[in-house]
N, C-alpha and C. Protein backbone atom coordinates (compact mmCIF):
# COMPACT_ATOMS: atom_id res chain seq x y z
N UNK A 1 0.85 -1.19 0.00
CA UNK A 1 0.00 0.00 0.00
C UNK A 1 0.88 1.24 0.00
N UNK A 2 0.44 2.54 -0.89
CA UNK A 2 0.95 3.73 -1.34
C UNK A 2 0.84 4.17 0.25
N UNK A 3 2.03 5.18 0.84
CA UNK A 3 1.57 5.59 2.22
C UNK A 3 0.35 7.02 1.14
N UNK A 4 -0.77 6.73 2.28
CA UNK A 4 -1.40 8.22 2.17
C UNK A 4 -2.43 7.76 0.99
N UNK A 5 -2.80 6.88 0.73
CA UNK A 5 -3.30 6.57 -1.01
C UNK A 5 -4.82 6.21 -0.34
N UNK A 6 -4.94 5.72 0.65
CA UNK A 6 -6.35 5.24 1.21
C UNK A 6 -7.42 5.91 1.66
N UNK A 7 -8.33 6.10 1.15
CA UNK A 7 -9.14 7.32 1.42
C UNK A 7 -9.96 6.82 2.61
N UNK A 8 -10.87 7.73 3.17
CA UNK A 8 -11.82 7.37 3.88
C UNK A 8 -13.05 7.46 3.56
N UNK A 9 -13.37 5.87 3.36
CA UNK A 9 -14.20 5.63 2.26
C UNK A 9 -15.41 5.66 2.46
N UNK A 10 -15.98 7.18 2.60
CA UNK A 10 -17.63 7.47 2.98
C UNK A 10 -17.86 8.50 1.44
N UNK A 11 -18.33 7.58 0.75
CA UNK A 11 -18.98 8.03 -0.07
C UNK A 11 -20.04 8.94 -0.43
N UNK A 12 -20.83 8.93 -1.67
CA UNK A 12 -22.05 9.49 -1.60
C UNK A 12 -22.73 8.20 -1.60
N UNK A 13 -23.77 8.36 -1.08
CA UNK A 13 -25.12 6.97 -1.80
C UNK A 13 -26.40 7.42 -1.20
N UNK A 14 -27.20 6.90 -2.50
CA UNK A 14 -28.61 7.27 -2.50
C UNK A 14 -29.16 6.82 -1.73
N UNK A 15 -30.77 7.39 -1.19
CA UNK A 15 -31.95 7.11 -0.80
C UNK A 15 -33.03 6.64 -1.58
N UNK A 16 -33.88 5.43 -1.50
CA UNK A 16 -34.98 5.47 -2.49
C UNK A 16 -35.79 6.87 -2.82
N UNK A 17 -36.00 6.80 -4.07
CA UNK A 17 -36.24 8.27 -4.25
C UNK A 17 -37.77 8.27 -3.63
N UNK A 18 -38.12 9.89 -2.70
CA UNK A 18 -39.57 10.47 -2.54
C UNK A 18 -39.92 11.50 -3.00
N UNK A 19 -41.22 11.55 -3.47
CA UNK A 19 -41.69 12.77 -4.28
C UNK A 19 -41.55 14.08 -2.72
N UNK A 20 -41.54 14.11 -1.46
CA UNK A 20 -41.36 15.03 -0.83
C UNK A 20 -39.83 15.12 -0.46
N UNK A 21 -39.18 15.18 -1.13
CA UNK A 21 -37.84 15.50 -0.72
C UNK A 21 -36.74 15.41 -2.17
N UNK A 22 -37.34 15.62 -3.17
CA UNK A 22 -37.06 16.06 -4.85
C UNK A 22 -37.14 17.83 -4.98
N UNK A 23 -35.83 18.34 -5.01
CA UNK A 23 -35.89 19.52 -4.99
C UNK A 23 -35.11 19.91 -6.55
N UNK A 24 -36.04 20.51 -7.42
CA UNK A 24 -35.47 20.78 -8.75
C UNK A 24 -34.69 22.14 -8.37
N UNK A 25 -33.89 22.55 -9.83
CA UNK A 25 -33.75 21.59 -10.93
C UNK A 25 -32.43 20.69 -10.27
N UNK A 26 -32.58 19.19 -10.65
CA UNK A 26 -31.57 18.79 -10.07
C UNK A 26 -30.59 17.53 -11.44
N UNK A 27 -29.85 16.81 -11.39
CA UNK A 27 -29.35 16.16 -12.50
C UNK A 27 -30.44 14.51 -12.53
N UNK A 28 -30.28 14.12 -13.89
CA UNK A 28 -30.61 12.73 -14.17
C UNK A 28 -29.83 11.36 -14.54
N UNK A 29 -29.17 10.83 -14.39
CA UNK A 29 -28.17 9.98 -14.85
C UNK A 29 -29.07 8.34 -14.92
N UNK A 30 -28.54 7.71 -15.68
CA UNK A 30 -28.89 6.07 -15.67
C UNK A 30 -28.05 5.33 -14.38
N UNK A 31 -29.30 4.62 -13.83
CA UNK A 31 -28.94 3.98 -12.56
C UNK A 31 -28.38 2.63 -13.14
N UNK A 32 -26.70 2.51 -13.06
CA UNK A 32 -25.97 1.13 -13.42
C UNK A 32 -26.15 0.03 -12.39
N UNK A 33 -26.30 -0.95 -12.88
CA UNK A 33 -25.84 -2.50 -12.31
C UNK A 33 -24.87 -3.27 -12.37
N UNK A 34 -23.72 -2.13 -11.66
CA UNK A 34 -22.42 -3.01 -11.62
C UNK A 34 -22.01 -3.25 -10.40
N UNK A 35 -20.38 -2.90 -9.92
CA UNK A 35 -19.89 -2.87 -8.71
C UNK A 35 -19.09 -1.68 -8.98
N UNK A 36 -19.69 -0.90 -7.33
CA UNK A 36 -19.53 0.15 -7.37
C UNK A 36 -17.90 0.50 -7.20
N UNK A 37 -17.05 1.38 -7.36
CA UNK A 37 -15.32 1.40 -7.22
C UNK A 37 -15.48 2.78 -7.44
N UNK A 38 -14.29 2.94 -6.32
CA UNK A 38 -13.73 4.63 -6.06
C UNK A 38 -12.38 4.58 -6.23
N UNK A 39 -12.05 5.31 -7.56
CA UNK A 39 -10.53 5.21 -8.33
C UNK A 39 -9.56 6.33 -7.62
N UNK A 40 -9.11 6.18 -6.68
CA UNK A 40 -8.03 7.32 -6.26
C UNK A 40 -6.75 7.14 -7.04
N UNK A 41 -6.39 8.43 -7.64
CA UNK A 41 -5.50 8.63 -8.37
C UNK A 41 -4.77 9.94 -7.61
N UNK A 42 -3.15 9.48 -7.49
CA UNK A 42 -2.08 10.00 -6.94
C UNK A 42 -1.29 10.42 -7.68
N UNK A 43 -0.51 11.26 -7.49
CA UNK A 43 1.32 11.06 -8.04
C UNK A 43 1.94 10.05 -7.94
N UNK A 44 1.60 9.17 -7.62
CA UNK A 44 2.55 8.04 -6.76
C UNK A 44 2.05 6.89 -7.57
N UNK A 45 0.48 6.63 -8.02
CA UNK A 45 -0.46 5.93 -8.72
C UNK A 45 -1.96 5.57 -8.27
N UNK A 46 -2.16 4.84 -8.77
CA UNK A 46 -3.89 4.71 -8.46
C UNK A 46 -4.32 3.26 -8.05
N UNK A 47 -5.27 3.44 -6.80
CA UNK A 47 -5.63 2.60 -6.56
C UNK A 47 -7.32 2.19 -6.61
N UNK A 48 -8.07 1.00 -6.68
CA UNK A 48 -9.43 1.25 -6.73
C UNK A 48 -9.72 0.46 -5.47
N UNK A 49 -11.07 1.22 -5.34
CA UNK A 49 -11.53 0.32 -3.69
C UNK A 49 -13.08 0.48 -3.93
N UNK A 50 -13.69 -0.82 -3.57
CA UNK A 50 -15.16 -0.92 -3.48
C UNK A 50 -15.76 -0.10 -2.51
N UNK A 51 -17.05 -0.05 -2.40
CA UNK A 51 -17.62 0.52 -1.58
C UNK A 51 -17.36 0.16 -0.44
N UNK A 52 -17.37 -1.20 0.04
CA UNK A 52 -16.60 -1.48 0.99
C UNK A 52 -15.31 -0.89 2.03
N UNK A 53 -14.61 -0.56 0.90
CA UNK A 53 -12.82 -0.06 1.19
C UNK A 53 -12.31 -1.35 0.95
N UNK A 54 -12.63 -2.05 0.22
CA UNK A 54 -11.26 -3.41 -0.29
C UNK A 54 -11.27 -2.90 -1.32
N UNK A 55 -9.49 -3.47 -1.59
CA UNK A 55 -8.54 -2.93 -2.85
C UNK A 55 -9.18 -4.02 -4.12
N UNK A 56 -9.14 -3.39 -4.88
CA UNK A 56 -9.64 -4.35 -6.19
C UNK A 56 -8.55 -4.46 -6.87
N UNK A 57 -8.26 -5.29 -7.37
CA UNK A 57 -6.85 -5.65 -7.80
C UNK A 57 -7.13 -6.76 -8.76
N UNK A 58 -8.27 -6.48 -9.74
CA UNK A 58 -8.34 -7.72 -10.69
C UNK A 58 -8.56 -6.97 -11.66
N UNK A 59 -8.37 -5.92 -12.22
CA UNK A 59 -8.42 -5.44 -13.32
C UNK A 59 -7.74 -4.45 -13.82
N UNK A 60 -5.90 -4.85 -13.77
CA UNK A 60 -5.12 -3.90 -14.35
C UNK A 60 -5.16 -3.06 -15.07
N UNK A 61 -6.01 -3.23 -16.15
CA UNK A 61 -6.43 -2.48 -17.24
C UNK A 61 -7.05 -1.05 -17.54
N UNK A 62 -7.73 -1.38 -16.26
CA UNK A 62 -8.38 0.01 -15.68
C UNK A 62 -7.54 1.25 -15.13
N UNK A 63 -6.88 0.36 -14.25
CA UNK A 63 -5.69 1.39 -13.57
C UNK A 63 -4.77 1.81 -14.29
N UNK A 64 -4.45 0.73 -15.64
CA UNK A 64 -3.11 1.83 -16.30
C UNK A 64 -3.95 2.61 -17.04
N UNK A 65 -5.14 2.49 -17.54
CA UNK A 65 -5.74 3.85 -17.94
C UNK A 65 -6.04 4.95 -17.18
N UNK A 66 -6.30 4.57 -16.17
CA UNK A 66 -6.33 5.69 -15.27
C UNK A 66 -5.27 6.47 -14.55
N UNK A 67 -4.44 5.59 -14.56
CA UNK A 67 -2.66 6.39 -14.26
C UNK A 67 -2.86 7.76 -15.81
N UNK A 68 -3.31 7.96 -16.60
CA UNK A 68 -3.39 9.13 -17.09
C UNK A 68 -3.97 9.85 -16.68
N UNK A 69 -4.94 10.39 -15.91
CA UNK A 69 -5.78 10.93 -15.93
C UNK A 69 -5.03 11.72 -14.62
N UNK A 70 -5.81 13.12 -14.77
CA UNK A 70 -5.50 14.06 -13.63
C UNK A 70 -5.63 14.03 -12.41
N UNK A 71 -5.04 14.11 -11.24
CA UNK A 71 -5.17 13.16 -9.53
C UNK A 71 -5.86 13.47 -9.24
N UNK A 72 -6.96 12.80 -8.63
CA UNK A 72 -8.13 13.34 -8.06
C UNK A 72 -9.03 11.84 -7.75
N UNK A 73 -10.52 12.15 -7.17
CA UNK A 73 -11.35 10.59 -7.01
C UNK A 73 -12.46 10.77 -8.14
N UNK A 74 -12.63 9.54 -8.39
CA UNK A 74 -13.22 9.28 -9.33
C UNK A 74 -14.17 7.93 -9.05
N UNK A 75 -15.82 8.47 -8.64
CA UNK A 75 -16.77 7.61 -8.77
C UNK A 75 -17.24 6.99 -9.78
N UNK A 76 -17.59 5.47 -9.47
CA UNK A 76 -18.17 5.24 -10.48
C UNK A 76 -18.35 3.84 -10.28
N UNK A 77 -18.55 2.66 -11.44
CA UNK A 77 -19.03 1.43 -11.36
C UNK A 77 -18.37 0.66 -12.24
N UNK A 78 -17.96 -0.56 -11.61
CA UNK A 78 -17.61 -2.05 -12.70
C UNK A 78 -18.48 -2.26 -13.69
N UNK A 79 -18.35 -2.23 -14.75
CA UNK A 79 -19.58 -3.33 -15.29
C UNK A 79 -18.57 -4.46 -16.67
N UNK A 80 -19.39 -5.15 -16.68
CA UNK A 80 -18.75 -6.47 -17.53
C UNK A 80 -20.12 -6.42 -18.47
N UNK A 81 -19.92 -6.62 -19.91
CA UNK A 81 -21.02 -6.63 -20.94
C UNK A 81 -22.08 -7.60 -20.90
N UNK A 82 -21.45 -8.75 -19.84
CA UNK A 82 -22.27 -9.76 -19.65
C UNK A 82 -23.08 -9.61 -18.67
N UNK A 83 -23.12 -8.61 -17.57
CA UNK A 83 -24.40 -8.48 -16.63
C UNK A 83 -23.48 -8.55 -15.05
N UNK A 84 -23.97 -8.44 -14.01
CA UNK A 84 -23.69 -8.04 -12.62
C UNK A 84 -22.99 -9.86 -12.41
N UNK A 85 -23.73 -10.32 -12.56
CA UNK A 85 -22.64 -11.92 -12.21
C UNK A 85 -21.05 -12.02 -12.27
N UNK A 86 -21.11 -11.59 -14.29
CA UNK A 86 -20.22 -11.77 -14.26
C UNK A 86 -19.34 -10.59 -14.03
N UNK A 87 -19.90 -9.42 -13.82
CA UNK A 87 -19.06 -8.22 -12.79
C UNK A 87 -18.13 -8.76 -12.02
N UNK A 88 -19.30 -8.85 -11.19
CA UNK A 88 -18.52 -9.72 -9.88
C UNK A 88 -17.60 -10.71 -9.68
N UNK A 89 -17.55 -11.77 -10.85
CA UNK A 89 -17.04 -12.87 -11.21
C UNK A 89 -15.78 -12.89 -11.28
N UNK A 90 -15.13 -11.62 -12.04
CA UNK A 90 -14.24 -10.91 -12.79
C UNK A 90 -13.60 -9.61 -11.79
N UNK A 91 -14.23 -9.12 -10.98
CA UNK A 91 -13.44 -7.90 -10.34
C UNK A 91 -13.53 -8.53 -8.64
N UNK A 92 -13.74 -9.26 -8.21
CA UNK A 92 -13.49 -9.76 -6.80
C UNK A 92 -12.50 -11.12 -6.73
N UNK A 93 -11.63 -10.94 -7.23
CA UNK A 93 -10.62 -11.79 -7.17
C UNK A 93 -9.12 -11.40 -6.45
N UNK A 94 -8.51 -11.74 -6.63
CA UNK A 94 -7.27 -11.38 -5.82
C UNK A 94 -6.22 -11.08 -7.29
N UNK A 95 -6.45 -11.29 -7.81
CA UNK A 95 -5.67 -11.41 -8.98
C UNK A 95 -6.71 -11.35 -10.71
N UNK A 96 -6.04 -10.21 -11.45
CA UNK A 96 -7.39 -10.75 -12.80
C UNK A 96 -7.08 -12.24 -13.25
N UNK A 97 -7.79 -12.42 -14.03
CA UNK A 97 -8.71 -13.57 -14.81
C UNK A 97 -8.89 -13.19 -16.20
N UNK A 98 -8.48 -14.06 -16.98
CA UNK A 98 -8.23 -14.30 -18.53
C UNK A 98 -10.25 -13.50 -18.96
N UNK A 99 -10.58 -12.72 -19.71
CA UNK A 99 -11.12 -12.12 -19.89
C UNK A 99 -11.54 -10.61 -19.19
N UNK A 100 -10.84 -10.71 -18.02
CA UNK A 100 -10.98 -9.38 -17.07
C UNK A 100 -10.75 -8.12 -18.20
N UNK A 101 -10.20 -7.68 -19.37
CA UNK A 101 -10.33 -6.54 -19.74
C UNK A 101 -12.14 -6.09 -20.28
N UNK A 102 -12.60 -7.11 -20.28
CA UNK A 102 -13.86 -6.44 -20.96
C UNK A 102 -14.44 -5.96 -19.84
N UNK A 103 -14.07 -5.78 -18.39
CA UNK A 103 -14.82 -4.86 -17.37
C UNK A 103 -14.39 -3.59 -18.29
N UNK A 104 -15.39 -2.40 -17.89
CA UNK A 104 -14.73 -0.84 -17.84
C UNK A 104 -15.48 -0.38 -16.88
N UNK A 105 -14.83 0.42 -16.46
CA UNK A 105 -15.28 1.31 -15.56
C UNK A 105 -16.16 2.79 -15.56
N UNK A 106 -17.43 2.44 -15.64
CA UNK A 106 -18.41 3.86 -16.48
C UNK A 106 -18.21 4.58 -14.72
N UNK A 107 -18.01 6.01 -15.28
CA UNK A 107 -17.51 7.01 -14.07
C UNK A 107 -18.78 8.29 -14.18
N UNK A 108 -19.34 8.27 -12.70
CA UNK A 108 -20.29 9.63 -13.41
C UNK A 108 -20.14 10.56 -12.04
N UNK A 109 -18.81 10.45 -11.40
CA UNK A 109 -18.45 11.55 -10.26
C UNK A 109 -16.83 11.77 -10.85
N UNK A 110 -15.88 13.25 -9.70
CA UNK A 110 -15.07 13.21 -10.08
C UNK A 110 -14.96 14.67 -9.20
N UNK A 111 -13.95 14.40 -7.82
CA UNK A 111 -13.65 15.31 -7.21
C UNK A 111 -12.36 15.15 -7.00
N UNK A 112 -11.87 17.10 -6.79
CA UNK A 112 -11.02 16.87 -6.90
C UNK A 112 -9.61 16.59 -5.84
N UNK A 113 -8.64 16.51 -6.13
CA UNK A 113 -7.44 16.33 -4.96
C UNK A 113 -7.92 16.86 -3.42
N UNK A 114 -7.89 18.24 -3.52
CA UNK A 114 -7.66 18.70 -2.22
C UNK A 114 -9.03 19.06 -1.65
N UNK A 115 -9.99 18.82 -2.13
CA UNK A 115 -11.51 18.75 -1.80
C UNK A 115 -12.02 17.56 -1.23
N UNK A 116 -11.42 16.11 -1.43
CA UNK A 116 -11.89 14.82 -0.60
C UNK A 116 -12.51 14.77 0.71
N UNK A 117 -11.75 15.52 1.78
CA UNK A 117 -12.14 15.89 2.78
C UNK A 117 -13.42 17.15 3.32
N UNK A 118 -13.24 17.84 2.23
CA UNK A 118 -14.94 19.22 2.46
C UNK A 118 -15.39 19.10 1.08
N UNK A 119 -15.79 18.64 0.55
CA UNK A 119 -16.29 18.98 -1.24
C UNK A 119 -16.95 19.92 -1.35
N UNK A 120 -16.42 20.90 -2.23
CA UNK A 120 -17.32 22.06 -2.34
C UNK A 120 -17.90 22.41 -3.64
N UNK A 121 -17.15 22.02 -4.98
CA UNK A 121 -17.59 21.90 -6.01
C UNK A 121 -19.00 21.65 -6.62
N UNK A 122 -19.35 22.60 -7.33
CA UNK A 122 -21.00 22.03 -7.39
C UNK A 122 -20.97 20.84 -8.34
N UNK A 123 -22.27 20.15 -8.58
CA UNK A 123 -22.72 19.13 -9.37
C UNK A 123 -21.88 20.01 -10.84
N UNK A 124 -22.41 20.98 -11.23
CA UNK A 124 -22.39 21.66 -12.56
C UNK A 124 -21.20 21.33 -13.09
N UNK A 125 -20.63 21.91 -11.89
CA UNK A 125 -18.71 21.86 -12.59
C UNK A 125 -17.86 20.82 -12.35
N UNK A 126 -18.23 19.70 -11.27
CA UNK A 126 -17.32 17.93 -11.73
C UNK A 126 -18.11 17.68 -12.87
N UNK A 127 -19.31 17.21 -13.23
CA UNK A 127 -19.27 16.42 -14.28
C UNK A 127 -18.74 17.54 -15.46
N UNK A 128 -18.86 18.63 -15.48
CA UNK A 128 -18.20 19.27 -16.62
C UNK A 128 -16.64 19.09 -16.61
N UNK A 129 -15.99 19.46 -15.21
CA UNK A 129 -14.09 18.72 -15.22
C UNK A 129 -14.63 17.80 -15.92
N UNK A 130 -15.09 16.77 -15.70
CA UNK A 130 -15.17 14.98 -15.67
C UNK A 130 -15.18 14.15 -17.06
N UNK A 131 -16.34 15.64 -17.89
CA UNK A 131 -16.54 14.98 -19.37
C UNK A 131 -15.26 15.85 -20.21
N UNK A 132 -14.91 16.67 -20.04
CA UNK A 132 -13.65 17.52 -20.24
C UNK A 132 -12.55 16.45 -19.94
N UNK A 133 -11.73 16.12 -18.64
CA UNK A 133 -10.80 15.00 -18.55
C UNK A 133 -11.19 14.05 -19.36
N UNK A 134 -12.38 13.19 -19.44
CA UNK A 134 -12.67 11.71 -20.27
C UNK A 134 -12.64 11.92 -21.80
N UNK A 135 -12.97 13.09 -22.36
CA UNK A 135 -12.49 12.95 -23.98
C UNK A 135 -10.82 13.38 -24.41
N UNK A 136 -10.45 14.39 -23.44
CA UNK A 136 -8.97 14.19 -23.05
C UNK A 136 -7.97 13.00 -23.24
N UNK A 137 -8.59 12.45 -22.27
CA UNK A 137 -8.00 11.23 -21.69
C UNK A 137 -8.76 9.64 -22.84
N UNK A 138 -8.87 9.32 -24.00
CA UNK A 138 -9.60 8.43 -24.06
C UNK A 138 -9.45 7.35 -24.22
N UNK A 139 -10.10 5.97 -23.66
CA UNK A 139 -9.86 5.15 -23.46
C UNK A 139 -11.21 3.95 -23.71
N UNK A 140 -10.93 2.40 -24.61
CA UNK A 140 -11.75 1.76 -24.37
C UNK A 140 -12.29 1.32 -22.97
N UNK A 141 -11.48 1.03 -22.13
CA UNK A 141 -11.93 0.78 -20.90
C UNK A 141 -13.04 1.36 -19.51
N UNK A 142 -13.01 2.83 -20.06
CA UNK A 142 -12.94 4.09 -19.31
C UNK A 142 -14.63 4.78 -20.12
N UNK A 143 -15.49 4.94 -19.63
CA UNK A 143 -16.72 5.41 -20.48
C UNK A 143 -17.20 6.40 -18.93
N UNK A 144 -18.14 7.82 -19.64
CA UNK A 144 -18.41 8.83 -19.34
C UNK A 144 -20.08 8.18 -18.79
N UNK A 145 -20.38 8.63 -17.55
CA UNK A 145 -21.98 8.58 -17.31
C UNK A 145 -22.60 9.87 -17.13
N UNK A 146 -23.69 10.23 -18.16
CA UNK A 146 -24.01 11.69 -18.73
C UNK A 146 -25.45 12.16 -17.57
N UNK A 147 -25.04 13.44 -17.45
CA UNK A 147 -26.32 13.54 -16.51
C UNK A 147 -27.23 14.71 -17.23
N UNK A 148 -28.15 14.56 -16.71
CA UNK A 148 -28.63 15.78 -17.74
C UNK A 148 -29.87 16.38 -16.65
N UNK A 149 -29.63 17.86 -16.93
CA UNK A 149 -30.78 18.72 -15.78
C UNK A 149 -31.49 18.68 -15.93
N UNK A 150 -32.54 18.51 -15.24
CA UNK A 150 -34.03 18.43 -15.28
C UNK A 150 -34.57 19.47 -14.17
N UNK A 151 -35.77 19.69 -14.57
CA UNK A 151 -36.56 21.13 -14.07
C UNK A 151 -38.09 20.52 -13.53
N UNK A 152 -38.56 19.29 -13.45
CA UNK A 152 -39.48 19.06 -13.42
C UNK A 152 -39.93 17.27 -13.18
N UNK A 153 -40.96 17.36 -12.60
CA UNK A 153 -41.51 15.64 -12.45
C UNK A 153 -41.15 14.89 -13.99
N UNK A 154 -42.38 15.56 -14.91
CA UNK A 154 -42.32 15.18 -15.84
C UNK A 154 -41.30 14.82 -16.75
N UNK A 155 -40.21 15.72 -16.60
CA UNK A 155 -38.66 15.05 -17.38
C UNK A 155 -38.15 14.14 -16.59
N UNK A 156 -38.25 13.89 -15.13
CA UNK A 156 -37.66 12.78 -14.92
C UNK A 156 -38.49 11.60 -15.29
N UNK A 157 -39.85 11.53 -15.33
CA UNK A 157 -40.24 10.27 -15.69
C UNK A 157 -40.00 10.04 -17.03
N UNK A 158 -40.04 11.29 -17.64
CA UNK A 158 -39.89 10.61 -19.30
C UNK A 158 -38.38 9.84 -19.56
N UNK A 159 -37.25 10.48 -19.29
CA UNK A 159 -35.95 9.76 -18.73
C UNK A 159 -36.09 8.68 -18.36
N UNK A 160 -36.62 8.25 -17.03
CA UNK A 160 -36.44 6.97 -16.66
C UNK A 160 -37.66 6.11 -17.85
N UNK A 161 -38.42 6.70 -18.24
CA UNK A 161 -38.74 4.92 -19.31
C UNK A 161 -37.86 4.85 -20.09
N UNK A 162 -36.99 6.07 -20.94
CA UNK A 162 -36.10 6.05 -21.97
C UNK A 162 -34.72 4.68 -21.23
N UNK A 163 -34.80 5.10 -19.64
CA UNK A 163 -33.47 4.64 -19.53
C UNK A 163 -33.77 3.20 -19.21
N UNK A 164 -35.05 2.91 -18.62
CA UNK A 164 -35.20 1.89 -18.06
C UNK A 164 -35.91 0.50 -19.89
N UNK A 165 -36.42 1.37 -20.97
CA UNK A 165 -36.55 0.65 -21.98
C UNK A 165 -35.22 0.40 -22.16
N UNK A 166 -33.86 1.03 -22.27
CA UNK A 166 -32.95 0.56 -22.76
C UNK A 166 -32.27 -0.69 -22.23
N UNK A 167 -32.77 -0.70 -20.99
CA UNK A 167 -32.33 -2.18 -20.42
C UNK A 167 -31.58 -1.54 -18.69
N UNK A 168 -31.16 -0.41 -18.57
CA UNK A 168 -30.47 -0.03 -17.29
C UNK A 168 -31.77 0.05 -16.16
N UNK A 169 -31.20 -0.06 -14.72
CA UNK A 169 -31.76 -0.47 -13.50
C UNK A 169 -33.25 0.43 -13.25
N UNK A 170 -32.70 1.81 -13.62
CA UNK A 170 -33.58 3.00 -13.63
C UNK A 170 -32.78 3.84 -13.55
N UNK A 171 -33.22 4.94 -12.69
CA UNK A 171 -32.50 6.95 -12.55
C UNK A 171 -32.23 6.84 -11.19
N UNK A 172 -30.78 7.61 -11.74
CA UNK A 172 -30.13 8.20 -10.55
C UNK A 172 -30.97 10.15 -10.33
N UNK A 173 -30.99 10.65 -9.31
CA UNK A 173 -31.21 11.88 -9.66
C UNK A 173 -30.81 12.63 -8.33
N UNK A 174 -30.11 13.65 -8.61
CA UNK A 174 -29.49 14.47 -7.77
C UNK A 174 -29.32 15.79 -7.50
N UNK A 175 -29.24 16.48 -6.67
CA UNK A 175 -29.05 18.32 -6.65
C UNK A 175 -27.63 18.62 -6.88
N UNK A 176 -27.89 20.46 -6.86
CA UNK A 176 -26.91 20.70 -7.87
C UNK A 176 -25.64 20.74 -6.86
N UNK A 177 -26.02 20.63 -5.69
CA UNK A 177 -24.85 21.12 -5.10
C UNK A 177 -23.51 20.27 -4.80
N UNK A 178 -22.69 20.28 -3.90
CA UNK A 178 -21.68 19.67 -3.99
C UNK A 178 -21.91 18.12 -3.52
N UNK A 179 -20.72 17.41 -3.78
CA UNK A 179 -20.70 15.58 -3.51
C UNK A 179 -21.16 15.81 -1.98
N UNK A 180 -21.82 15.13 -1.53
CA UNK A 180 -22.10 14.25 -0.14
C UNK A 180 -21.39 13.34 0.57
N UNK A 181 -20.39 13.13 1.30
CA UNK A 181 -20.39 11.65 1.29
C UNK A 181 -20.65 11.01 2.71
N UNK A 182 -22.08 10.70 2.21
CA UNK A 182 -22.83 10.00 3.23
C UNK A 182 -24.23 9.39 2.22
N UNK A 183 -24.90 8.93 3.13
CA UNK A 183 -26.33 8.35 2.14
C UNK A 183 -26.99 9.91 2.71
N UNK A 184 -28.39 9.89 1.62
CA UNK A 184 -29.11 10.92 1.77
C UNK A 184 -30.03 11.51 0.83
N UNK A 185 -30.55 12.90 0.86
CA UNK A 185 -31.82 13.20 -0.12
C UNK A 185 -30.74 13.74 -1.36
N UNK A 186 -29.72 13.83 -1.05
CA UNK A 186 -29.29 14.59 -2.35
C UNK A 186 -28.74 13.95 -3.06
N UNK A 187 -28.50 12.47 -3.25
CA UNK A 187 -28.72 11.64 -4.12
C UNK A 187 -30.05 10.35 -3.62
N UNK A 188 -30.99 10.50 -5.04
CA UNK A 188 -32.30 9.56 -5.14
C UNK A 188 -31.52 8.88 -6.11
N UNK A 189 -32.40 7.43 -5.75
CA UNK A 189 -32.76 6.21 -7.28
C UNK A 189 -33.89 5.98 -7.13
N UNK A 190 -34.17 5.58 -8.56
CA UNK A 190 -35.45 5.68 -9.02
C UNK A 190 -35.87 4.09 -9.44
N UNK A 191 -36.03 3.59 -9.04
CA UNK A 191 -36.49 1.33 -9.64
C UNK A 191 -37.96 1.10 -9.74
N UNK A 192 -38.23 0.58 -10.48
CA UNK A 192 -39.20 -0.39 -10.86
C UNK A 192 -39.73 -1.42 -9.85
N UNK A 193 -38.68 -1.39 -8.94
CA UNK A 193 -38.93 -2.22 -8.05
C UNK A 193 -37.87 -2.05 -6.80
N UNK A 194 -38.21 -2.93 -5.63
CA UNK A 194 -37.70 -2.41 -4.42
C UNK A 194 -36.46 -3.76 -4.10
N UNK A 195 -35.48 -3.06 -3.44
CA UNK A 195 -34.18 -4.24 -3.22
C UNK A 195 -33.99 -3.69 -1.94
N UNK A 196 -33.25 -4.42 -0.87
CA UNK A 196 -32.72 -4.54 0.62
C UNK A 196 -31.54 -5.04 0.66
N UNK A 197 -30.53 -4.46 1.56
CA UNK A 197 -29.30 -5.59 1.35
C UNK A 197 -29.80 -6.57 3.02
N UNK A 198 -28.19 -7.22 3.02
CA UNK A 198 -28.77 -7.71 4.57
C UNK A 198 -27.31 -8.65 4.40
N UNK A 199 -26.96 -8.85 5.67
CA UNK A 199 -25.88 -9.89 6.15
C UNK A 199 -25.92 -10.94 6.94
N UNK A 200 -25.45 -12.41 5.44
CA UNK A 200 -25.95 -13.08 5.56
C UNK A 200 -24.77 -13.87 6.98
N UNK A 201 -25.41 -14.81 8.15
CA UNK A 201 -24.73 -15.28 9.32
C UNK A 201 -24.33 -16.44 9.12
């Protein structure tokens, strides 16, 4: 381990979304079904860690693409073309596995260095750094998650059938202001249906 490379890994994460606590105009993004990973990138190099805080270390591929990119954290999700199984299949190993490059890592946060600790940056201006660095920087491995403002009920529902016909989980949707990192109202998801985690004894 890099000294100093390990963040403290309190993220943002959503609340099921409620119509009393949706404060426009706020962003829309497609809710992914992967595994979630927070790419810290150093001078020194980059490491990824699940939501959890374990090091992921099965998909080299990712990280030397991301050793380009400007230091800073970078949210976002595993996904494998084949679906959440084989996500998982492929990025929880100790070591990659003979097909591990077809994970990439779709990224739809991106704060920067010396902000980890207070984030102050609004929504507006990471994903604008974010899509600015990613055509910069480009890479098969490495894909942009687009958010787009919405002003109203009605654009988010029309969004989520667009996103949810295409085959993704549903909508992410969020205010404008800066990253969170904690669960809460200022990031919602939006599903079709209801999920629980739980730990199994």
């Amino acid at each position: 381990v890099l000294p100093g490379m390990i963040p403290t890994l309190d993220i943002q994460l959503a609340e099921e979304l409620h119509p009393d606590h949706i404060q426009f105009p706020g962003y829309a993004s497609k809710k992914l079904d992967g595994m979630r990973c927070l790419a810290v990138v150093t001078r020194q190099g980059v490491r990824l860690f699940s939501r959890g805080g374990k090091a992921i270390e099965a998909v080299p591929h990712i990280e030397a693409a991301m050793k380009k990119l400007p230091v800073g954290y970078y949210d976002g999700e595993l996904m494998h073309p084949s679906g959440f199984q084989a996500t998982i299949r492929f990025t929880r190993c100790k070591g990659p596995k003979p097909g591990h490059d077809a994970v990439r890592f779709h990224i739809f946060d991106y704060i920067v260095e010396n902000e980890w600790d207070r984030p102050v940056m609004s929504a507006k201006d990471r994903f604008a750094k974010l899509e600015q660095i990613l055509k910069a920087y480009q890479s098969p491995s490495l894909a942009l998650v687009e958010h787009t403002l919405i002003y109203k009920n009605s654009d988010l529902l029309r969004l989520h059938k667009q996103f949810t016909a295409a085959g993704f989980e549903g909508t992410m949707f969020q205010t404008t202001g800066a990253y969170v990192r904690r669960r809460g109202w200022h990031l919602q998801k939006l599903k079709d249906f209801k999920s629980a985690e739980g730990r199994v004894v």
